[in-house]
C-alpha atoms as a PDB file:
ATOM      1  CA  UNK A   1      21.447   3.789   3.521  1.00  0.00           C
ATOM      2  CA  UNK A   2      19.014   4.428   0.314  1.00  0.00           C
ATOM      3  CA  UNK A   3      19.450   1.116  -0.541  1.00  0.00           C
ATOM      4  CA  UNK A   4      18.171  -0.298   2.756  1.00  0.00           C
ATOM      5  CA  UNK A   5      15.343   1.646   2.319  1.00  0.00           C
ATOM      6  CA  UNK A   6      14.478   1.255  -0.726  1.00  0.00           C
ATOM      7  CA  UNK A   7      14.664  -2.553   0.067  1.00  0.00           C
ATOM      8  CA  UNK A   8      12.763  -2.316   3.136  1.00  0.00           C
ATOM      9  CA  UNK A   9       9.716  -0.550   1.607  1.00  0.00           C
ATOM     10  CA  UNK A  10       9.347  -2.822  -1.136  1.00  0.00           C
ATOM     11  CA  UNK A  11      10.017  -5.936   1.277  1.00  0.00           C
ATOM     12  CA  UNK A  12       7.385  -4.409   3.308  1.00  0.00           C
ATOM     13  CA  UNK A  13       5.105  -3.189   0.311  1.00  0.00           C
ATOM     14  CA  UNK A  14       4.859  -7.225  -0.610  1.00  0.00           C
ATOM     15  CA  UNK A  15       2.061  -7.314   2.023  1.00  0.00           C
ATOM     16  CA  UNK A  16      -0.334  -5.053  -0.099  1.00  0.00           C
ATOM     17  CA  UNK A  17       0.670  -7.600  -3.299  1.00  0.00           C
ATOM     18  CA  UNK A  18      -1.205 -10.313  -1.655  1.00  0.00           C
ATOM     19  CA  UNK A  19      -3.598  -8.147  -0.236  1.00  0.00           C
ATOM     20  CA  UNK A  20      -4.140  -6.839  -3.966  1.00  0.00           C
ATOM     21  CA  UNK A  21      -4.197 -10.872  -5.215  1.00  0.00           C
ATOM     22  CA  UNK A  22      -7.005 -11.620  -3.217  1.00  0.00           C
ATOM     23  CA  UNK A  23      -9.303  -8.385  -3.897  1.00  0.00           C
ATOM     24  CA  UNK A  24      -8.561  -8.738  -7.212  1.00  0.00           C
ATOM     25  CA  UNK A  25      -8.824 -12.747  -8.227  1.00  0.00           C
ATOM     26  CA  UNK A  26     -10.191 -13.729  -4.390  1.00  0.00           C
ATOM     27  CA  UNK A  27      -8.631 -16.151  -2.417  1.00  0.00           C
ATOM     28  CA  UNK A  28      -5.869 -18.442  -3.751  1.00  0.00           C
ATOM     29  CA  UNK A  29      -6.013 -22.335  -3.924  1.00  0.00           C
ATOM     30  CA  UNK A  30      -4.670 -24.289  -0.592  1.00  0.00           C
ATOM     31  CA  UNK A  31      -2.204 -25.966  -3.139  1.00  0.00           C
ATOM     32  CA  UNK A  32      -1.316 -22.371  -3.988  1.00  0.00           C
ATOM     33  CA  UNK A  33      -0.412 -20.997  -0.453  1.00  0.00           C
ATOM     34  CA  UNK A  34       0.994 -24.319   0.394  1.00  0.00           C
ATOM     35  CA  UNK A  35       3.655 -23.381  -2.680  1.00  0.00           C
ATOM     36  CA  UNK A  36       3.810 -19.942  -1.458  1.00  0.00           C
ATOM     37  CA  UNK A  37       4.552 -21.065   2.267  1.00  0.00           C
ATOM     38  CA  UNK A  38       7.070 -23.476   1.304  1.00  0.00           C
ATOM     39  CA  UNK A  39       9.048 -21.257  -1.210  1.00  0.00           C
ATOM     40  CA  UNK A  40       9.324 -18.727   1.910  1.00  0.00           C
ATOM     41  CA  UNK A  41      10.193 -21.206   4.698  1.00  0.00           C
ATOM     42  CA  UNK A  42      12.511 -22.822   2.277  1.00  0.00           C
ATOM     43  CA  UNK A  43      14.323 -19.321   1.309  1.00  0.00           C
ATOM     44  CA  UNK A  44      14.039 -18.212   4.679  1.00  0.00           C
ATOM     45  CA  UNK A  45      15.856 -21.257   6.078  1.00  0.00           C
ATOM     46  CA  UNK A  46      18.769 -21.066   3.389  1.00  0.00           C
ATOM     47  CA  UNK A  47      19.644 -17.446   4.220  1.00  0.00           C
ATOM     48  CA  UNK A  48      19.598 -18.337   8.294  1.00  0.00           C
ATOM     49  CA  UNK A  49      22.137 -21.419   7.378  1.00  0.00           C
ATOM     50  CA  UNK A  50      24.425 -20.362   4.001  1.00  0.00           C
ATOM     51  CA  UNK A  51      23.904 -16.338   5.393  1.00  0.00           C
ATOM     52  CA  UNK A  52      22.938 -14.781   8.335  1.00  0.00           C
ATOM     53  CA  UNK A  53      24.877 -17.537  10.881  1.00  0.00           C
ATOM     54  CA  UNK A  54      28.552 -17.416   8.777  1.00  0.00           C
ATOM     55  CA  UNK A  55      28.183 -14.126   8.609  1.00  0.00           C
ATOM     56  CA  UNK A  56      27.699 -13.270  12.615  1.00  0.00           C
ATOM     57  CA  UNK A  57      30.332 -16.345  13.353  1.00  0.00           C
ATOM     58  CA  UNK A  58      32.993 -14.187  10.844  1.00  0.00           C
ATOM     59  CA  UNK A  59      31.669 -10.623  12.516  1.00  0.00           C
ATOM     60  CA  UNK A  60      31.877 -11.922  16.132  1.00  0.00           C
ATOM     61  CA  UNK A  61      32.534 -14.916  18.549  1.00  0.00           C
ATOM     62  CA  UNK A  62      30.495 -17.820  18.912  1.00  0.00           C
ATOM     63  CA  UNK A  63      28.892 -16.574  22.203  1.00  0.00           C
ATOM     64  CA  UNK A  64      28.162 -13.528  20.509  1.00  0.00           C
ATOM     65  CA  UNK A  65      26.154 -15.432  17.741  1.00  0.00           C
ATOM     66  CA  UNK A  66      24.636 -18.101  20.272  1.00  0.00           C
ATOM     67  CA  UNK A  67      23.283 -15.164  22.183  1.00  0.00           C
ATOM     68  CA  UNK A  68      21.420 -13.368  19.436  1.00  0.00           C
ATOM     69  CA  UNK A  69      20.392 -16.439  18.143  1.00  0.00           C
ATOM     70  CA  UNK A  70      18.661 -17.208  21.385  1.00  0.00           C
ATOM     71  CA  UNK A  71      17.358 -13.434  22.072  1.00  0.00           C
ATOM     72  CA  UNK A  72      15.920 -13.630  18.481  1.00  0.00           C
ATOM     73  CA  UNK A  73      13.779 -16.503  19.324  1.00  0.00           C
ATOM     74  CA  UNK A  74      13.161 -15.213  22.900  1.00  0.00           C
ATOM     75  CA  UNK A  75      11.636 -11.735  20.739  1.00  0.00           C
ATOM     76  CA  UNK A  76       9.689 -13.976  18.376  1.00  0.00           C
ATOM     77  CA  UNK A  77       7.756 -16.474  21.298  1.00  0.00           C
ATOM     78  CA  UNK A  78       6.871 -13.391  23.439  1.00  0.00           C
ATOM     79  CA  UNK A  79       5.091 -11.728  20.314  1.00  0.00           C
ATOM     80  CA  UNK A  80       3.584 -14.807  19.791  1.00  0.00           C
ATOM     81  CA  UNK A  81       2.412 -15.616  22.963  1.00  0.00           C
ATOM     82  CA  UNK A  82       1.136 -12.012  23.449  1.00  0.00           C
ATOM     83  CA  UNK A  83      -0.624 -12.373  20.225  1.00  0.00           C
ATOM     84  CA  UNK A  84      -2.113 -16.037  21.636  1.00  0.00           C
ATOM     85  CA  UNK A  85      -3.530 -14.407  24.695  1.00  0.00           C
ATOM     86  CA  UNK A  86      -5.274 -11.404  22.594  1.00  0.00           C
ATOM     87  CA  UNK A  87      -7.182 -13.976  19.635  1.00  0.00           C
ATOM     88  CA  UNK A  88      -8.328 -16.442  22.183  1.00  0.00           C
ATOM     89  CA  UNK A  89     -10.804 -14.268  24.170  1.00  0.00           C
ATOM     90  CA  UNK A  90     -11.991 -11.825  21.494  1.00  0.00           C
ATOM     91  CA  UNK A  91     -14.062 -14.150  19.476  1.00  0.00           C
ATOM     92  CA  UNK A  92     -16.524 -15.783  22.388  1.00  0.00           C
ATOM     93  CA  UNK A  93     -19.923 -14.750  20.836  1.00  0.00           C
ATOM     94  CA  UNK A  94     -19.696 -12.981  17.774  1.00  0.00           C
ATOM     95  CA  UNK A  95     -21.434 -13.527  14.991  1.00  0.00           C
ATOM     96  CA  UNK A  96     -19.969 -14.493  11.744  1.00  0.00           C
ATOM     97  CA  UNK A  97     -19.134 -11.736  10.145  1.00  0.00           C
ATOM     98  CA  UNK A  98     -17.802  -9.506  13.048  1.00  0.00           C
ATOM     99  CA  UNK A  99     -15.687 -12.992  13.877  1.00  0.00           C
ATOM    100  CA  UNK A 100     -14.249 -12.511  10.407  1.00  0.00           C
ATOM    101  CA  UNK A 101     -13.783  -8.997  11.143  1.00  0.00           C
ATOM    102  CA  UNK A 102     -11.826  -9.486  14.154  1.00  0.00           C
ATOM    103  CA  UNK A 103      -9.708 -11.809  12.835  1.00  0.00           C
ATOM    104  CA  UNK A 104      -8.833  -9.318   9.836  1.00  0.00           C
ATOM    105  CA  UNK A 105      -7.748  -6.435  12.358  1.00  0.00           C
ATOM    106  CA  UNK A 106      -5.564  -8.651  14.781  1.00  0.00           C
ATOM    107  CA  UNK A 107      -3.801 -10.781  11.629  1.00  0.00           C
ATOM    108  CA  UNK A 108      -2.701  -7.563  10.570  1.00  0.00           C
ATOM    109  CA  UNK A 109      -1.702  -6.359  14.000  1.00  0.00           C
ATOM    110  CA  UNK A 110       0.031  -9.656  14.303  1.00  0.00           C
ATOM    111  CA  UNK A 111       2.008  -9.207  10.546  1.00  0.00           C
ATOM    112  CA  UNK A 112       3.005  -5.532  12.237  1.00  0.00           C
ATOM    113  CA  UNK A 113       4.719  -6.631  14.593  1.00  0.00           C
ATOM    114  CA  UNK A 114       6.335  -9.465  13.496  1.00  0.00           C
ATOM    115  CA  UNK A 115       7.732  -6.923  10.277  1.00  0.00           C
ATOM    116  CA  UNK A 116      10.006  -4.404  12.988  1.00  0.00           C
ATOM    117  CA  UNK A 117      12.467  -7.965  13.524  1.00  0.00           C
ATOM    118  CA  UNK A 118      12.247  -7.948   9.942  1.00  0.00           C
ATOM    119  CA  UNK A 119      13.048  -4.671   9.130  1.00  0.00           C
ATOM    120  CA  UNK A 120      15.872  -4.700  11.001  1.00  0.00           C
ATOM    121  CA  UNK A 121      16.960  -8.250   9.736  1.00  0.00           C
ATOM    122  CA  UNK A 122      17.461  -6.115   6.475  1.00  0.00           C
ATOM    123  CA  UNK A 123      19.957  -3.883   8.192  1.00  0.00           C
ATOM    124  CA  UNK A 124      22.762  -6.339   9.898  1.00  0.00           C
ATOM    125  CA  UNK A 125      22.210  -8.202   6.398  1.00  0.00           C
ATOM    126  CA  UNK A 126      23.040  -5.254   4.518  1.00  0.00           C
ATOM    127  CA  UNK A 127      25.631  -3.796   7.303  1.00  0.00           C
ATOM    128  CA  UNK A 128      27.686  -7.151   6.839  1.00  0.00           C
ATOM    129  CA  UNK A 129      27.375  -7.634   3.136  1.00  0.00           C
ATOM    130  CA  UNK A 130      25.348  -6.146   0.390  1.00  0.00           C
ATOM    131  CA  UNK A 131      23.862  -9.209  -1.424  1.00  0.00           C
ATOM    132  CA  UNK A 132      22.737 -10.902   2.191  1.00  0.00           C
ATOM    133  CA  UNK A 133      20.853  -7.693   2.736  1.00  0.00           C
ATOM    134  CA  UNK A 134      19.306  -8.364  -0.611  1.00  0.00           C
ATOM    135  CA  UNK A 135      18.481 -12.041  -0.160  1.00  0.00           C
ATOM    136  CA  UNK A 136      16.774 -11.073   3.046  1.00  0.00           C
ATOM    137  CA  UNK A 137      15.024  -8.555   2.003  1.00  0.00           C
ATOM    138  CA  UNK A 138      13.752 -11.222  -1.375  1.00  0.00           C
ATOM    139  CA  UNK A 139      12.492 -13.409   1.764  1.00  0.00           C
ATOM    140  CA  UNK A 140      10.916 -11.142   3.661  1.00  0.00           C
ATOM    141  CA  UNK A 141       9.105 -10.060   0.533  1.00  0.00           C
ATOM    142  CA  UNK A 142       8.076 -13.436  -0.160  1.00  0.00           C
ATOM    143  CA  UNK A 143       6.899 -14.175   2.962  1.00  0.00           C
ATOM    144  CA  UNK A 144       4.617 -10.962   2.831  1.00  0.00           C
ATOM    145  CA  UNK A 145       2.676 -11.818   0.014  1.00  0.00           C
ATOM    146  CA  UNK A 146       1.046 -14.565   2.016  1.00  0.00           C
ATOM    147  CA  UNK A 147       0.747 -12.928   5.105  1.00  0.00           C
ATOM    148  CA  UNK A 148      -1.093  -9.636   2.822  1.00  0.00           C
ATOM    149  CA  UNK A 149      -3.337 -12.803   1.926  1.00  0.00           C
ATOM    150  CA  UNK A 150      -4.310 -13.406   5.589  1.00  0.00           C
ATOM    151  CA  UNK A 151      -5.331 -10.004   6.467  1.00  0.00           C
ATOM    152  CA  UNK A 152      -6.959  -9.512   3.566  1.00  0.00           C
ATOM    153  CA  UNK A 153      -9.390 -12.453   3.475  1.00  0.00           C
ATOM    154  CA  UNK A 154     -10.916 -12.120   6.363  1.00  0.00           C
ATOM    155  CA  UNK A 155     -11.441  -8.408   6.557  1.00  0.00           C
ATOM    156  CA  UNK A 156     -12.647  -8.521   2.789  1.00  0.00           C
ATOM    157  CA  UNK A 157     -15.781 -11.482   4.499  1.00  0.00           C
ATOM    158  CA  UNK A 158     -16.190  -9.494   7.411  1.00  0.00           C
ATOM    159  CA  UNK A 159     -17.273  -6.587   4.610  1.00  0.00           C
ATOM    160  CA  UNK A 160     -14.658  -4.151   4.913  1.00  0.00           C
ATOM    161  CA  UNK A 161     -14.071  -2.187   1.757  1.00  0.00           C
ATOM    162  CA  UNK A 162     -12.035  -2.694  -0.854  1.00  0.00           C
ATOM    163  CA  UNK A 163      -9.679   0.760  -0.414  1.00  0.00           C
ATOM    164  CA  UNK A 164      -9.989   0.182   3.359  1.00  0.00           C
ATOM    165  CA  UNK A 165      -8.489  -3.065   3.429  1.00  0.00           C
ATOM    166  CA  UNK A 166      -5.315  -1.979   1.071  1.00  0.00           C
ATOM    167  CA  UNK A 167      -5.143   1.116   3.114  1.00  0.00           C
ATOM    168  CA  UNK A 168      -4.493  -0.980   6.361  1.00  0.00           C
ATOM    169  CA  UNK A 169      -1.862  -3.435   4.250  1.00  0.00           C
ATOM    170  CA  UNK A 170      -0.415  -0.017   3.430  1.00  0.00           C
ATOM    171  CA  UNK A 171      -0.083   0.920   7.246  1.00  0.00           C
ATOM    172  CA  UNK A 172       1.086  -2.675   8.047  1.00  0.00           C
ATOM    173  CA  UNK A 173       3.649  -3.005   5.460  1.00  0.00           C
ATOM    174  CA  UNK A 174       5.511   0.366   6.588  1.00  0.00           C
ATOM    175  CA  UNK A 175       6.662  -1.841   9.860  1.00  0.00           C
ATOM    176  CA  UNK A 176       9.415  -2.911   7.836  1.00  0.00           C
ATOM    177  CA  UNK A 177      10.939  -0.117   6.799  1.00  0.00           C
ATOM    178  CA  UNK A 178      10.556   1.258  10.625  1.00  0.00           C
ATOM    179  CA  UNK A 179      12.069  -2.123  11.755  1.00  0.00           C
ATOM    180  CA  UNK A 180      15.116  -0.936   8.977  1.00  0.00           C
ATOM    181  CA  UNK A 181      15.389   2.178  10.658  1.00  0.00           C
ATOM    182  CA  UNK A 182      15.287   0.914  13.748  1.00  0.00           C
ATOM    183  CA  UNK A 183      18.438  -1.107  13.013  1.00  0.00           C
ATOM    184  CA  UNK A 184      20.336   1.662  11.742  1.00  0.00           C
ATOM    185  CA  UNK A 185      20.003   3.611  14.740  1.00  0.00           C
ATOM    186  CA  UNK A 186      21.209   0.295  16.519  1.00  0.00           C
ATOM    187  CA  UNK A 187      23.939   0.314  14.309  1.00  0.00           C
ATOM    188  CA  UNK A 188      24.918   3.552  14.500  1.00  0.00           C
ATOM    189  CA  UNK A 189      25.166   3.396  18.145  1.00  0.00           C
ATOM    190  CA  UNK A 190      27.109   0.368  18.507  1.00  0.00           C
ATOM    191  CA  UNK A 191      28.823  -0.329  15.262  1.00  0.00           C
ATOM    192  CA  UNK A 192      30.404  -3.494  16.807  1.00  0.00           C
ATOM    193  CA  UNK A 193      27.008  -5.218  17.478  1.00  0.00           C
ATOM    194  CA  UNK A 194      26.400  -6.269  13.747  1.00  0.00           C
ATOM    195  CA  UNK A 195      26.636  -9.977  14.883  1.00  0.00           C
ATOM    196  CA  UNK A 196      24.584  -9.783  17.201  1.00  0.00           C
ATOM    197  CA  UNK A 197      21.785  -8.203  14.937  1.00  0.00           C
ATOM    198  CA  UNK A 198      22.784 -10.436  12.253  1.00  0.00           C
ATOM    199  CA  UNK A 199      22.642 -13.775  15.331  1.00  0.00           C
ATOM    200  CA  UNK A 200      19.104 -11.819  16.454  1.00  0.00           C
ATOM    201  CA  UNK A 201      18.071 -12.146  12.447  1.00  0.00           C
ATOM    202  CA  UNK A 202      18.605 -15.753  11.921  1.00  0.00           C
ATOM    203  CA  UNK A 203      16.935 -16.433  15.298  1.00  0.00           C
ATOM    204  CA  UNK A 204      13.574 -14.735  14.687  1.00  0.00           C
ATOM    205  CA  UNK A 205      13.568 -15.872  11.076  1.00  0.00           C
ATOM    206  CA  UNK A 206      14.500 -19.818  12.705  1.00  0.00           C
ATOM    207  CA  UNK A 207      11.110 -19.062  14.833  1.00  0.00           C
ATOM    208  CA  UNK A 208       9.189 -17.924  12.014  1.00  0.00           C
ATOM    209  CA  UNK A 209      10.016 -20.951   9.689  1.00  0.00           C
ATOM    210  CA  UNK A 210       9.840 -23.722  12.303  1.00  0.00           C
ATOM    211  CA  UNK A 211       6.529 -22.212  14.265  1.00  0.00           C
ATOM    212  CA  UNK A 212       4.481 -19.893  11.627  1.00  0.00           C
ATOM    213  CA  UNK A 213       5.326 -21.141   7.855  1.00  0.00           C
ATOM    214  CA  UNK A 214       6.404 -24.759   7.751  1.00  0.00           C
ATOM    215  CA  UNK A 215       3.264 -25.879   9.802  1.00  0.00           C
ATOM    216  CA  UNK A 216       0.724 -23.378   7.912  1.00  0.00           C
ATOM    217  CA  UNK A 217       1.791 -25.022   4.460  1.00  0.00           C
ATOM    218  CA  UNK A 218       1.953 -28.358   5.673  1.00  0.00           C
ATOM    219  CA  UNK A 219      -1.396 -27.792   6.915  1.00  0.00           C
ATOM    220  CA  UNK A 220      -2.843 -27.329   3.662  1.00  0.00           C
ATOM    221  CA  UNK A 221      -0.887 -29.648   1.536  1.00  0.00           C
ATOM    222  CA  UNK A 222       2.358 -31.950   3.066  1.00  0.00           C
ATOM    223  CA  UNK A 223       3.716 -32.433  -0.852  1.00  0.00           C
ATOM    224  CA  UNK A 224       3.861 -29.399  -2.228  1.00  0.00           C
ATOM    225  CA  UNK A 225       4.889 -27.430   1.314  1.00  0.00           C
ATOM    226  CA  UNK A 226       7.919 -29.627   0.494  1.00  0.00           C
ATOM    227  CA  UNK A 227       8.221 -28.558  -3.245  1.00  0.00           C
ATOM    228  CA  UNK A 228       7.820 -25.252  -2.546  1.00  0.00           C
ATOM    229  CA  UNK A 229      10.439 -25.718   0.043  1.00  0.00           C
ATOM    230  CA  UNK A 230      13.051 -27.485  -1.901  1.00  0.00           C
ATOM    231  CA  UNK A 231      12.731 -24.882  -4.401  1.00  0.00           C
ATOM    232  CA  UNK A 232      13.217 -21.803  -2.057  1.00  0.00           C
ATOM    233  CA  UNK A 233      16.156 -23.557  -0.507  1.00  0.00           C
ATOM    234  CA  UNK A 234      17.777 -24.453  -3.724  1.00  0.00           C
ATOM    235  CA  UNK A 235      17.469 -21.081  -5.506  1.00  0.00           C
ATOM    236  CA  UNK A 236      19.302 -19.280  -2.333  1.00  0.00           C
ATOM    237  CA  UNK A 237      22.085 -22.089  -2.571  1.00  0.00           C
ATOM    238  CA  UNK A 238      22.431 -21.542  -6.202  1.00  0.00           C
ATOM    239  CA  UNK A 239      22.700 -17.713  -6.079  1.00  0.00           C
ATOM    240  CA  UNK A 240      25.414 -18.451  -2.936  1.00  0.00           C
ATOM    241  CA  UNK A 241      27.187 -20.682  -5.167  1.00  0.00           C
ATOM    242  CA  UNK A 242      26.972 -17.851  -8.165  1.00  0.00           C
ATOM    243  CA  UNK A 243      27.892 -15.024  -5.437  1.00  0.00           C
END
């Protein structure tokens, strides 16, 4: 249990790294978030087919897995519809900076609750095998860094403080540990249900990939979304292949 904690904080603690990256050295090149993007999708990806999807087929039946699968990406479209409906209206006539300002505070609302699937991703990973909980948990991490980039910007041009904005990357990045917890108590009330987490896991992280970081590092450069993606892929086979 410490050790899904422990991974879950600094998974979650990832968000205040980029959030630190661009108070400290401002914002990052497109070619560098288009790497960053990439190496996440491309990690993120490997661990839903080598991992997560095995694992729940070895745990459970195939019905079992489809299911979570499907509820997975069910949980990730409803955030993200829910999250559509609340940016559209809010920015009709502000001004520049409270625009920026806006977009800060619901990014990071966004990031928080996207993290509780995460967090609990952690959990079935760890609860079927200890180095899937770890290679989630490296993804996760990964795919924080950018997303503490996102919040940050914005908030840091609509003149928010320095300490303020790591103080709300602090807040955001405990909704992965919670998500952790959250699984345990899942887990400790149905012990049998670990492929369905696990199924629930690859779904949301299939969602995240295919609608949130392929298209954002594609956006901002096609070649090296694909390097970056290639790499994350290949250094998740290779410590499979190791493992």
């Amino acid at each position: 249990m410490a050790e899904i904690v422990i991974s879950s904080i600094v998974a979650g603690l990832a968000t205040c790294l980029g959030c630190l990256i661009v108070l400290l050295l401002g914002n990052p090149k497109e070619r560098t978030l288009s790497v960053l993007f990439g190496l996440a999708a491309g990690i993120m990806l490997a661990v839903v087919v080598l991992d997560l999807l095995p694992s729940a087929l070895e745990q459970g039946s195939f019905r079992q897995t489809a299911t979570g699968f499907s509820i997975g990406i069910i949980i990730m479209l409803f955030l993200d519809l829910l999250l559509s409906q609340i940016y559209s209206p809010v920015y009709k006539g502000l001004d520049h900076k409270a625009y920026f300002l806006k977009m800060g505070y619901l990014v990071a609302i966004g990031i928080a609750l996207h993290d509780l699937p995460e967090g609990i991703a952690i959990t079935a990973g760890f609860s079927a095998q200890r180095h899937l909980g770890l290679i989630i948990a490296l993804a996760i991490g990964l795919h924080n860094i950018p997303e503490g980039m996102a919040t940050a910007a914005p908030l840091k041009i609509g003149g928010v403080s320095p300490l303020k904005i790591l103080f709300i990357n602090l807040v955001v990045s405990l909704f992965t540990p919670l998500g952790a917890f959250a699984g345990l108590v899942l887990i400790n009330i149905s012990p049998h249900q670990i492929a369905l987490l696990l199924a629930v896991a690859a779904g949301a992280m299939t969602f995240i990939v295919q609608n949130e970081l392929l298209p954002e590092s594609r956006r901002r450069h096609p070649n090296y979304s694909t390097l970056g993606g290639i790499a994350g892929f290949l250094f998740i086979l290779g410590l499979s292949i190791i493992h």
